[in-house]
Protein backbone atom coordinates (compact mmCIF):
# COMPACT_ATOMS: atom_id res chain seq x y z
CA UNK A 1 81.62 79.40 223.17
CA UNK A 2 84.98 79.35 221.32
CA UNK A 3 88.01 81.31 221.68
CA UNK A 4 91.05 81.65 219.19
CA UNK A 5 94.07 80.15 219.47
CA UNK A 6 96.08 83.56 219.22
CA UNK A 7 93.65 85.13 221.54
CA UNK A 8 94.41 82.79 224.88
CA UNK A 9 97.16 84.98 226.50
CA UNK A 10 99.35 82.72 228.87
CA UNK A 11 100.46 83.48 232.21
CA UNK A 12 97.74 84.51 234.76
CA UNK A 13 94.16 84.35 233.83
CA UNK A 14 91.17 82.17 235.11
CA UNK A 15 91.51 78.96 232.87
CA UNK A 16 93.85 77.17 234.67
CA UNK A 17 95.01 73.68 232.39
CA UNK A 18 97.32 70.80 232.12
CA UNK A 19 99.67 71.10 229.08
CA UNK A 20 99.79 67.55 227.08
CA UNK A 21 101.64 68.73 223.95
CA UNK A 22 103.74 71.20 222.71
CA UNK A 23 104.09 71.64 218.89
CA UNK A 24 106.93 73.71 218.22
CA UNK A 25 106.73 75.33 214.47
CA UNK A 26 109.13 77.63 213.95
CA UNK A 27 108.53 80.92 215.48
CA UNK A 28 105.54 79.96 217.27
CA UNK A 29 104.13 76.87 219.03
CA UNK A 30 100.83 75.68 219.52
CA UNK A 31 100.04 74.26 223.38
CA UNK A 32 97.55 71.54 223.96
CA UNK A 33 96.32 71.90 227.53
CA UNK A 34 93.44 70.23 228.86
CA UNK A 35 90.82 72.05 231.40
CA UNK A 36 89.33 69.02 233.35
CA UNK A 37 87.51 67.14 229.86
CA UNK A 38 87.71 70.59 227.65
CA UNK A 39 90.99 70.78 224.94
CA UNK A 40 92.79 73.75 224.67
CA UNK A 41 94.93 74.95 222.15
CA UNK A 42 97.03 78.20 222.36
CA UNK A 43 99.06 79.92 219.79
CA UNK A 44 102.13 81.03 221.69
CA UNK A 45 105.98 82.02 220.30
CA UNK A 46 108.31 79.73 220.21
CA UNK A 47 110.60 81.04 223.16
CA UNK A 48 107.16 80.50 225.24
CA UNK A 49 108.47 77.05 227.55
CA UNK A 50 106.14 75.43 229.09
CA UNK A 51 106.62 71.65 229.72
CA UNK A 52 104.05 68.48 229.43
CA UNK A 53 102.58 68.25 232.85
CA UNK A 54 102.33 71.36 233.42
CA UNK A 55 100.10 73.77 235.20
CA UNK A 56 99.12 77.18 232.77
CA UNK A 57 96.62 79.44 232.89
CA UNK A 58 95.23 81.96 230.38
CA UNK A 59 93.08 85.47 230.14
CA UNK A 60 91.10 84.95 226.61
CA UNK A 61 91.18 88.53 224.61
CA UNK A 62 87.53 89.77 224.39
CA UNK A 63 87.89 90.14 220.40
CA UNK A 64 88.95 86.51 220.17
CA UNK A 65 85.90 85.01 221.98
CA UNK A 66 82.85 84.18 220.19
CA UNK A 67 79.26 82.47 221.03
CA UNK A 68 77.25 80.04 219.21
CA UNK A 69 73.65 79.09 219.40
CA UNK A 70 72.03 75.90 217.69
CA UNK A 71 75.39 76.08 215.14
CA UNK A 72 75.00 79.84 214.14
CA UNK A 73 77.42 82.94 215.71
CA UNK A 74 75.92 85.42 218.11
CA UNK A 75 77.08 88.94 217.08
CA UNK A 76 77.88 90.51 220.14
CA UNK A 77 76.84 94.57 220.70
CA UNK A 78 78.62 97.34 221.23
């Protein structure tokens, strides 16, 4: 499974993570966050503050999640 960057919304969700690094780039920032041994990295803008260390969580947007089988994409239905 992978999800986009710009599709993890922050705030309340079910992915709860650590953040390790913020990378502030202008008028967004990218957050590194790590869900026990599984990276995350969200797209968020830059007045977003969240602080190494700490707790986040995220709800993924269904058009920004995609499955993989054996290295190929799954095209959802409907």
């Amino acid at each position: 499974m992978g999800i986009r960057s710009e599709a993890l919304i922050p705030g309340r969700g079910d992915i709860t993570a650590t953040v390790d690094v913020v990378e502030h780039l202008g008028s967004e920032s990218l957050l590194y966050a790590m869900a026990g041994k599984t990276r995350i990295v969200a797209k968020v803008s830059a007045g977003f503050n969240r602080g190494i260390g700490e707790a986040i969580s995220f709800t993924p947007r269904d058009s920004g999640v995609h499955f993989f089988f054996q290295g190929s994409r799954i095209e959802r239905s409907g």
